[in-house]
N, C-alpha and C. Protein backbone atom coordinates (compact mmCIF):
# COMPACT_ATOMS: atom_id res chain seq x y z
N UNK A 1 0.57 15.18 -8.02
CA UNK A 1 1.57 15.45 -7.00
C UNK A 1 2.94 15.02 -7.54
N UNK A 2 4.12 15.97 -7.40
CA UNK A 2 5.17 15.66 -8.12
C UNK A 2 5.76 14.54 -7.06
N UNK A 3 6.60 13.51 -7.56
CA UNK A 3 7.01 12.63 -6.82
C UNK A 3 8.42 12.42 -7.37
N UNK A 4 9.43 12.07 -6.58
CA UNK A 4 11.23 12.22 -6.74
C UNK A 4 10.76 10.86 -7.79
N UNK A 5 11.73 11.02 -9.00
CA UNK A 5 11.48 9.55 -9.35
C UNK A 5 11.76 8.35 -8.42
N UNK A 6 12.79 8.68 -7.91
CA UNK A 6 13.27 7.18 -7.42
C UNK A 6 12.63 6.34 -6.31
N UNK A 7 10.83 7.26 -6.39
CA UNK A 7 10.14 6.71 -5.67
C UNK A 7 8.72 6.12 -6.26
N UNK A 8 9.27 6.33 -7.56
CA UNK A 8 8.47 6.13 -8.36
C UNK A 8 7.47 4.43 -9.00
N UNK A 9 8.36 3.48 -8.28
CA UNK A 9 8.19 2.16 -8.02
C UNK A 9 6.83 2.20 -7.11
N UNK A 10 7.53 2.84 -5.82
CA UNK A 10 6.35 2.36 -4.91
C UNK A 10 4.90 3.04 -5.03
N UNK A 11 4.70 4.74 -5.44
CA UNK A 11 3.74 5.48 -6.68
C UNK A 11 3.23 4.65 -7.54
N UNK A 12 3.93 3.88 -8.31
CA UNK A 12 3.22 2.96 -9.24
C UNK A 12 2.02 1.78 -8.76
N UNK A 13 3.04 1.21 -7.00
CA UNK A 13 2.11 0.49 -6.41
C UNK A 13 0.74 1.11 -5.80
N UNK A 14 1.23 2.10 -5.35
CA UNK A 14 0.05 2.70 -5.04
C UNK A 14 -1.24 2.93 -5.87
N UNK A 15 -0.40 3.28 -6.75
CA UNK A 15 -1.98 3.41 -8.28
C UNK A 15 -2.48 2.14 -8.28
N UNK A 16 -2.01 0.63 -7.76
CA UNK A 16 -2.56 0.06 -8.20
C UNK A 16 -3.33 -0.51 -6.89
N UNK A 17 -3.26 -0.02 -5.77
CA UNK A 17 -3.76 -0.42 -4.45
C UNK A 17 -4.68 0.62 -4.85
N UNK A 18 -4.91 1.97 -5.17
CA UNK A 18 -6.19 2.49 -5.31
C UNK A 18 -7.34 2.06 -6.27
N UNK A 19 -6.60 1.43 -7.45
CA UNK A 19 -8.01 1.15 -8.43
C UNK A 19 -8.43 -0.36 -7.20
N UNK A 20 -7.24 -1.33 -7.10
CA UNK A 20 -7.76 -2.35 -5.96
C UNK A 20 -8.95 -1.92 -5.11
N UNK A 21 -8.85 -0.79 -3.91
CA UNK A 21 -9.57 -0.28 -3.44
C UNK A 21 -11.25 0.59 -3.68
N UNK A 22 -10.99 1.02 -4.67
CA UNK A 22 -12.11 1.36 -5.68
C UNK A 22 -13.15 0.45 -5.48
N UNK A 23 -12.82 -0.81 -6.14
CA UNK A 23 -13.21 -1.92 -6.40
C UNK A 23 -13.64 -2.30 -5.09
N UNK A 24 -13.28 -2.21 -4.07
CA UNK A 24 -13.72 -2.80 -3.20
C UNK A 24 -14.33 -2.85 -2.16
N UNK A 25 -14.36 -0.96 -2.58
CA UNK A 25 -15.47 0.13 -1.63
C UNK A 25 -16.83 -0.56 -2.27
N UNK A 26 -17.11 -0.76 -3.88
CA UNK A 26 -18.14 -1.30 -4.49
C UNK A 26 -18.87 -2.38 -4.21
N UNK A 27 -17.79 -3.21 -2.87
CA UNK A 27 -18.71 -4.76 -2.90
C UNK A 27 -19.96 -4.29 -2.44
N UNK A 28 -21.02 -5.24 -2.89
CA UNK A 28 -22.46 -5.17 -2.36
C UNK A 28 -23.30 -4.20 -2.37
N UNK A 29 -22.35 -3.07 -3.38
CA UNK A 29 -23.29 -2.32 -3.37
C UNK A 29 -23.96 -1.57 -4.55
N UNK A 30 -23.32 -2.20 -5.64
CA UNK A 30 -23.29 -1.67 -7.22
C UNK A 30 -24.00 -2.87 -7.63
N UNK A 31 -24.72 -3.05 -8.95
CA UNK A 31 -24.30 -4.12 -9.75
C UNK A 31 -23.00 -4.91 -9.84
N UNK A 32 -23.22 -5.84 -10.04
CA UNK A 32 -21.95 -6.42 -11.00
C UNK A 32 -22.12 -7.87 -10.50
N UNK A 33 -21.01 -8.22 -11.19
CA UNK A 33 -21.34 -9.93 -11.72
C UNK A 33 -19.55 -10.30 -10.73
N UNK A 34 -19.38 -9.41 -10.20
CA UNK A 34 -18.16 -9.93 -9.21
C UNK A 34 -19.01 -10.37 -7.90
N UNK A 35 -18.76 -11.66 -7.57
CA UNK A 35 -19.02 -12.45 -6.19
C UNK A 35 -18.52 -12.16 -4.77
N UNK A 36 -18.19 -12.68 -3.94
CA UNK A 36 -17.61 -12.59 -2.59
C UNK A 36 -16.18 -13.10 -2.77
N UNK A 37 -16.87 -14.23 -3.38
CA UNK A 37 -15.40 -14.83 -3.61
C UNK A 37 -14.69 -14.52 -5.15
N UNK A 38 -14.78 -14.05 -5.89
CA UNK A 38 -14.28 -13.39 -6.63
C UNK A 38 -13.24 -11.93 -6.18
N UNK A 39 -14.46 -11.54 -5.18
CA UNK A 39 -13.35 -9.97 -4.59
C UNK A 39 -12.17 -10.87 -3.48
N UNK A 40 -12.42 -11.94 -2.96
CA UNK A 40 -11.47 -12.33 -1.92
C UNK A 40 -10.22 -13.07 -2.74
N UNK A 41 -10.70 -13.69 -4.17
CA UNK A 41 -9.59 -14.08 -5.19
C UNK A 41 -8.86 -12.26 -5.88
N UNK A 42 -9.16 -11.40 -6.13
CA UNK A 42 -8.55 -10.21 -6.09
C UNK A 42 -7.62 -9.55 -5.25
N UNK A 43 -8.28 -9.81 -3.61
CA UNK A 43 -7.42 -9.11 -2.72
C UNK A 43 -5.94 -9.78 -2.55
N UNK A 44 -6.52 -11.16 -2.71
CA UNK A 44 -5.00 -12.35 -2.17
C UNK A 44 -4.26 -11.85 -3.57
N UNK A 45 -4.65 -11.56 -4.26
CA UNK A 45 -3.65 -11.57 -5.85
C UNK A 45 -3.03 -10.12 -5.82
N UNK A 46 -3.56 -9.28 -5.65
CA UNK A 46 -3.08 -8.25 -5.35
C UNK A 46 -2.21 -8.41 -4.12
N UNK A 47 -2.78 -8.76 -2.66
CA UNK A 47 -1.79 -8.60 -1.67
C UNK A 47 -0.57 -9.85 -2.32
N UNK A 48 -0.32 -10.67 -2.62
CA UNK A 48 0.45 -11.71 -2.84
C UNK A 48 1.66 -11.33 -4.42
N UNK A 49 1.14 -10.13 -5.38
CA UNK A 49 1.66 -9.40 -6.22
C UNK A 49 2.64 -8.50 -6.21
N UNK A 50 1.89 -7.49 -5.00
CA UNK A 50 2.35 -6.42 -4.60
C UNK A 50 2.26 -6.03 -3.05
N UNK A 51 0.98 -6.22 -2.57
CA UNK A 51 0.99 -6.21 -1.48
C UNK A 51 2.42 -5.57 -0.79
N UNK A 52 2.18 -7.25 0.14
CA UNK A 52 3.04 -7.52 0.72
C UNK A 52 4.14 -7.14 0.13
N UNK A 53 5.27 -7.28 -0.55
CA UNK A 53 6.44 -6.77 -1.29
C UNK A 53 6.49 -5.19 -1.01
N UNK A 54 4.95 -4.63 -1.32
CA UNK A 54 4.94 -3.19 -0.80
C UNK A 54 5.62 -2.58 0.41
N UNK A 55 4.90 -3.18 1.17
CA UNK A 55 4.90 -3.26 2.55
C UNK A 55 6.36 -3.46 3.17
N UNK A 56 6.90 -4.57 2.65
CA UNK A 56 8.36 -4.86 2.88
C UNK A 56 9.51 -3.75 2.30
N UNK A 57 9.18 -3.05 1.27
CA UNK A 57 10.01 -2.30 0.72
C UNK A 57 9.64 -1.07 1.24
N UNK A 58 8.97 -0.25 2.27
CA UNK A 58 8.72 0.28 2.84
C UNK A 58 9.36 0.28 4.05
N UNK A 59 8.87 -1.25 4.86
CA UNK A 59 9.17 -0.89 6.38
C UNK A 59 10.99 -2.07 6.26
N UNK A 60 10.99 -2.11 5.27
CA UNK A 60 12.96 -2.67 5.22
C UNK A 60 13.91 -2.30 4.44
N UNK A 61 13.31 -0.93 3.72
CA UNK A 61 13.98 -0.16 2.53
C UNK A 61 13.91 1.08 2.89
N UNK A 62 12.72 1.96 2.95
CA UNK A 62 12.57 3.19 2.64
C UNK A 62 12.48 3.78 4.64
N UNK A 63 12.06 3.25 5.35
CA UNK A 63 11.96 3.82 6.69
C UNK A 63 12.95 3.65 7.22
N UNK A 64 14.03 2.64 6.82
CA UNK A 64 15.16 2.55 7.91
C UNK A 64 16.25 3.61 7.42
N UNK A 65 16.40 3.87 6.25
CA UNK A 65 16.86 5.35 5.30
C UNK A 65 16.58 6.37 5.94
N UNK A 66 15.17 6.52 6.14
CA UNK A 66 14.60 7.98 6.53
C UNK A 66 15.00 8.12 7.94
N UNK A 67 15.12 6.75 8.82
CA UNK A 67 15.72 7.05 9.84
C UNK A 67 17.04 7.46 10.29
N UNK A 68 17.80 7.34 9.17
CA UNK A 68 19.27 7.99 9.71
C UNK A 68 19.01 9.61 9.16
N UNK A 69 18.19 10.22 8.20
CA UNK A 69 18.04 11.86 8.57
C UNK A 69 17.31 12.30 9.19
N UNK A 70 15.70 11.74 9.26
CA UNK A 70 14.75 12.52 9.83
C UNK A 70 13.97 11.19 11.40
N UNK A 71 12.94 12.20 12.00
CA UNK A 71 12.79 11.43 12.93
C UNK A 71 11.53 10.40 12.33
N UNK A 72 11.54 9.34 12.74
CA UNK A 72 10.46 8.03 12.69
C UNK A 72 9.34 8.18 13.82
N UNK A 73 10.01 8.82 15.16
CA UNK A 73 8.84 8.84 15.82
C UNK A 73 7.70 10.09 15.94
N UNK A 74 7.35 10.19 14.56
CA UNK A 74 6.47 10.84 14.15
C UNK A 74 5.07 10.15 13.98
N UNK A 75 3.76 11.01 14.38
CA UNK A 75 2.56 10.59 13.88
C UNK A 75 2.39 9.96 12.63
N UNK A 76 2.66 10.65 11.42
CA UNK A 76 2.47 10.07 10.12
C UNK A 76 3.03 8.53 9.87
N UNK A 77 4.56 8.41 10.79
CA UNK A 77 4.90 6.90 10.34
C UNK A 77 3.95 6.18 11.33
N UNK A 78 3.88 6.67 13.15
CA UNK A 78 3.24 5.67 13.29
C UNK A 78 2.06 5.12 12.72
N UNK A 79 1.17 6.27 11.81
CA UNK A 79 -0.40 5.68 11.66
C UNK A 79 0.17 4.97 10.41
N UNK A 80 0.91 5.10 9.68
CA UNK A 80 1.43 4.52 8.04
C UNK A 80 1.49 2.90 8.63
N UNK A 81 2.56 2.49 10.11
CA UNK A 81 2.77 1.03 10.47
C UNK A 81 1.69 0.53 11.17
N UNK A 82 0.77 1.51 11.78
CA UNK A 82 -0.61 0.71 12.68
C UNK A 82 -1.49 0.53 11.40
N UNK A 83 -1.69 1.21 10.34
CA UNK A 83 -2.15 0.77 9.11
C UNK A 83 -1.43 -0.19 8.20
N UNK A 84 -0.48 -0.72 8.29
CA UNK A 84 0.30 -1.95 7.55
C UNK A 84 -0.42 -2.95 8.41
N UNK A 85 -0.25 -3.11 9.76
CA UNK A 85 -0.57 -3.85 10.54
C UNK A 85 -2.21 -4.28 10.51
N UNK A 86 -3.20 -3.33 10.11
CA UNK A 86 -4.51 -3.15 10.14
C UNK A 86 -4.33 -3.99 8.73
N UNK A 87 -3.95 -3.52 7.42
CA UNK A 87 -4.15 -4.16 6.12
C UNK A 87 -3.79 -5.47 6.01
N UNK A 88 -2.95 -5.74 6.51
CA UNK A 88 -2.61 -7.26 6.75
C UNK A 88 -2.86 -8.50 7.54
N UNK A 89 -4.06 -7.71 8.56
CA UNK A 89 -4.80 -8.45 9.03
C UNK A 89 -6.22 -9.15 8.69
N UNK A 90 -6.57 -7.63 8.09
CA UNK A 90 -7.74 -7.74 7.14
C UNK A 90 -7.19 -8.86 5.91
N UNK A 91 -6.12 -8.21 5.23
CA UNK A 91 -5.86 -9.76 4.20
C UNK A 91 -5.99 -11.27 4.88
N UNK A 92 -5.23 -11.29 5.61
CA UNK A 92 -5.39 -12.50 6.41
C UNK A 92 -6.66 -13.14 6.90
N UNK A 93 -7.47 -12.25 7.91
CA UNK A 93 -9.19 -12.22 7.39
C UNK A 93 -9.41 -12.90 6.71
N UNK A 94 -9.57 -12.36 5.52
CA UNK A 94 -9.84 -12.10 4.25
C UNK A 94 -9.60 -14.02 3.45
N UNK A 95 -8.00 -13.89 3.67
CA UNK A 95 -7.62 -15.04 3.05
C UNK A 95 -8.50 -16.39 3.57
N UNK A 96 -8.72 -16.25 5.28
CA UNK A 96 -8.88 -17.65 6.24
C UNK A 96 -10.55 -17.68 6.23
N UNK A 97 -10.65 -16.80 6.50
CA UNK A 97 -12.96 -16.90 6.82
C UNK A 97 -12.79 -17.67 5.85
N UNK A 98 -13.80 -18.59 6.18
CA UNK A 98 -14.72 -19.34 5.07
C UNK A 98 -15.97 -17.92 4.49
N UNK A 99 -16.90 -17.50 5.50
CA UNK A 99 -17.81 -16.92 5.06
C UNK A 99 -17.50 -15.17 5.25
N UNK A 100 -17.35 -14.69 4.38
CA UNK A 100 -17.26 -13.20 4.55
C UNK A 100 -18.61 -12.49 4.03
N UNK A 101 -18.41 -10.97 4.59
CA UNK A 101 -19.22 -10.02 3.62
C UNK A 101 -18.99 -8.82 3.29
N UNK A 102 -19.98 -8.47 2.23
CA UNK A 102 -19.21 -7.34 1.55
C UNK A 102 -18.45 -6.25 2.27
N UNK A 103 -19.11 -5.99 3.52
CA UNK A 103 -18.36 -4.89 4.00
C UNK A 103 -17.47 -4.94 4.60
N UNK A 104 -16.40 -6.20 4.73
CA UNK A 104 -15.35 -6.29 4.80
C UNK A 104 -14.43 -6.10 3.93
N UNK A 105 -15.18 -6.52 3.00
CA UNK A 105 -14.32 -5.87 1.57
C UNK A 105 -14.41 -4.13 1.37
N UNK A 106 -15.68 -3.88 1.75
CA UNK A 106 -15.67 -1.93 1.69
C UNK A 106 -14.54 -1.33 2.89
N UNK A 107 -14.42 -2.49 3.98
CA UNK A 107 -13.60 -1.53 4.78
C UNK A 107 -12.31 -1.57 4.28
N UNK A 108 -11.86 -2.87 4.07
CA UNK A 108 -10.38 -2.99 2.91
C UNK A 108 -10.34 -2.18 2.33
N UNK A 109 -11.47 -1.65 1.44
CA UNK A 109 -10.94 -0.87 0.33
C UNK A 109 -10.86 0.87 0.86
N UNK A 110 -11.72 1.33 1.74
CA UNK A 110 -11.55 2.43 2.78
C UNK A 110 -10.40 2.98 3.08
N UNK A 111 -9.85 1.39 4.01
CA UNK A 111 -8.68 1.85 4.57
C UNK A 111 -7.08 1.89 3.66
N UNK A 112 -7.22 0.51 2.62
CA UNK A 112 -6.39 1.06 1.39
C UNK A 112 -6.29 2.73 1.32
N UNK A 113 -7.53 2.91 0.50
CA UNK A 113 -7.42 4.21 0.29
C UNK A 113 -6.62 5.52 1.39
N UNK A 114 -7.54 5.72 2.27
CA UNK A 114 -6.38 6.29 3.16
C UNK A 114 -5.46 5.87 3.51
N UNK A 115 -4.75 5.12 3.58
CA UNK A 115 -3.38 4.45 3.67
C UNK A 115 -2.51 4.91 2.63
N UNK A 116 -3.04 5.30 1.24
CA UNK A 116 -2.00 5.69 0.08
C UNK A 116 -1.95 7.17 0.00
N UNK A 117 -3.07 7.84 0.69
CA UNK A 117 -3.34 9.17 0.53
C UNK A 117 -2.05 9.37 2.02
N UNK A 118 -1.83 8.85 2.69
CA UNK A 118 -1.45 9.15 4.13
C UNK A 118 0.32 9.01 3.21
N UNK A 119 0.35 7.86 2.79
CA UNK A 119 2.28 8.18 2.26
C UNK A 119 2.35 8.91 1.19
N UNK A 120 1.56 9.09 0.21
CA UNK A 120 1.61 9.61 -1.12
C UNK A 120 1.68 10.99 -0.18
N UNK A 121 0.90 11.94 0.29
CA UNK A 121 0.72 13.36 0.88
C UNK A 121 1.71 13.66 2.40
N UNK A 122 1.81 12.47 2.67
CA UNK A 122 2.33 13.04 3.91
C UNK A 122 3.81 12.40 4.36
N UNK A 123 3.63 11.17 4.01
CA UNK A 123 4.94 10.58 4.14
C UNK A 123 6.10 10.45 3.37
N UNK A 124 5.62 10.18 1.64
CA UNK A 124 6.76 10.23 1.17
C UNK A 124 7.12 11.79 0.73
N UNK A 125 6.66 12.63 1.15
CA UNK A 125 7.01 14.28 1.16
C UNK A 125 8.25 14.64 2.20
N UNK A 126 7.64 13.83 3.51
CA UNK A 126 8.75 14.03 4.65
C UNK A 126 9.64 13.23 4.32
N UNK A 127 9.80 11.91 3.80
CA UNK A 127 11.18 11.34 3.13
C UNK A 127 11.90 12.13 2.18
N UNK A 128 11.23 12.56 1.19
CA UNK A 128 12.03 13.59 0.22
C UNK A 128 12.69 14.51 0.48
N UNK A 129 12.13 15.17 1.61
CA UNK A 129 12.48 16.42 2.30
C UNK A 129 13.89 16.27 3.00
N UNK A 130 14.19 15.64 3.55
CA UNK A 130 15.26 14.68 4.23
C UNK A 130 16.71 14.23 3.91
N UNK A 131 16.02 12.97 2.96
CA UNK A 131 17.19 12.11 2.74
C UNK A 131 17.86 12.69 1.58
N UNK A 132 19.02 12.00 1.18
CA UNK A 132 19.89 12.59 0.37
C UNK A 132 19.36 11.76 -1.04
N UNK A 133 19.21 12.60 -2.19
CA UNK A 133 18.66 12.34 -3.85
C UNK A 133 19.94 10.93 -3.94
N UNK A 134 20.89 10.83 -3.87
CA UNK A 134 22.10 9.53 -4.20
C UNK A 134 21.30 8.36 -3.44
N UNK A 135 20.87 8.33 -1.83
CA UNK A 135 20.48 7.54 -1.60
C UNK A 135 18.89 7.09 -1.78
N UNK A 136 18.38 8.29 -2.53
CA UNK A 136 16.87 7.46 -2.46
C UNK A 136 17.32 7.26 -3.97
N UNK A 137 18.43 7.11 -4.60
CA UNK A 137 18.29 6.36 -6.11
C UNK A 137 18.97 4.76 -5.57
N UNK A 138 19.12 4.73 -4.95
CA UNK A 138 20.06 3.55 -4.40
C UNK A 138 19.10 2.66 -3.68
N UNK A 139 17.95 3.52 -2.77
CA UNK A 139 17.34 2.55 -2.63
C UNK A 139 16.15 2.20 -3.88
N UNK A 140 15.86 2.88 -4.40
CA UNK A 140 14.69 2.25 -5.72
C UNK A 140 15.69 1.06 -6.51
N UNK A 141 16.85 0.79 -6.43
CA UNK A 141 17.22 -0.67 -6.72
C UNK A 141 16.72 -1.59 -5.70
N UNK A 142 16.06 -1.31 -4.87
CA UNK A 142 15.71 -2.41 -3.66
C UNK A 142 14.40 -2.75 -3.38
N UNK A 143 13.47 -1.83 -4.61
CA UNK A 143 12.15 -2.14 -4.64
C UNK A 143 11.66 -3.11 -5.31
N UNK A 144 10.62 -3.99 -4.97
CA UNK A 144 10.35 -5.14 -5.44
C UNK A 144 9.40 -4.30 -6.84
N UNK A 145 9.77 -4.57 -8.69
CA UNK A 145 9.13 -4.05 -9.29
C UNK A 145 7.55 -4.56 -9.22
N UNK A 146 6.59 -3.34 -10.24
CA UNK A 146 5.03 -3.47 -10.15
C UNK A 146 5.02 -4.75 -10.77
N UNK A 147 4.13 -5.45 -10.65
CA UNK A 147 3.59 -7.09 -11.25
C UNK A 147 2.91 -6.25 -12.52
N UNK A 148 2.05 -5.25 -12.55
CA UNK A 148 1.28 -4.36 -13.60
C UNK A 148 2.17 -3.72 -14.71
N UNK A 149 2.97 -2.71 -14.08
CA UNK A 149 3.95 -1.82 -14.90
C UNK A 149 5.24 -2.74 -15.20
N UNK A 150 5.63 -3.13 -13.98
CA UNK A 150 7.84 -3.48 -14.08
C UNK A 150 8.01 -2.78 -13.91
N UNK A 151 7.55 -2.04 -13.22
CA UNK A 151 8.54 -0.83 -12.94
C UNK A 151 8.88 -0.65 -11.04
């Protein structure tokens, strides 16, 4: 999917919330020598990397932009913020249980997944569509870079 560069920061995060997710559709149900608490030391490192920073450069960078051309009270943003709200609870979850199980980690990684398919296809298309190319280079100075890439 072609993507404006100057959105190309938060694309990068996304690639890395999907292999995250991958990973985490797998708890409990593959082999492997990853634990409970091994996937719950992953999620905090990831959300604490990028995560969160994601999230912030989204709903304090890129949506308040899109709101001076196009409308916000659209379906796609609301399910994009009731899903910020859903992922960050689950982290939190995640972070506080003493005892978890795997399929809390499969739903994390579930709803990751649709969560990146939902801005990658639907949302950051309707931002592009929109705002003006000067200001979405203006805001990719305001993205927190990948912990993976730097970019």
């Amino acid at each position: 999917m072609k993507r404006h560069e100057a959105l190309y920061p938060l694309s990068h995060h996304h690639h890395h919330a999907l292999v995250t997710a991958v990973e985490l559709k797998k708890a409990g149900k593959e082999k492997t020598e990853k634990s409970l608490q091994d996937y719950r030391r992953s999620v905090i490192e990831f959300w604490n990397q990028d995560g969160r920073g994601h999230f912030r450069d989204e709903e304090e960078v890129l949506l308040p932009l899109y709101s001076q051309y196009g409308n916000v009270d659209q379906e796609p943003i609301r399910k994009m913020l009731v899903q910020h709200a859903q992922i960050r609870g689950m982290v939190e979850r995640i972070r506080e249980q003493p005892r978890l199980t795997a399929e809390q980690f499969r739903e994390l990684g579930e709803l990751l997944d649709e969560h990146v398919r939902l801005e990658e296809r639907t949302v950051f298309p309707m931002i592009e569509e929109v705002v003006p190319e000067k200001l979405l280079y203006q805001a990719n100075g305001r993205f927190h870079r990948d912990s993976v890439s730097g970019r």
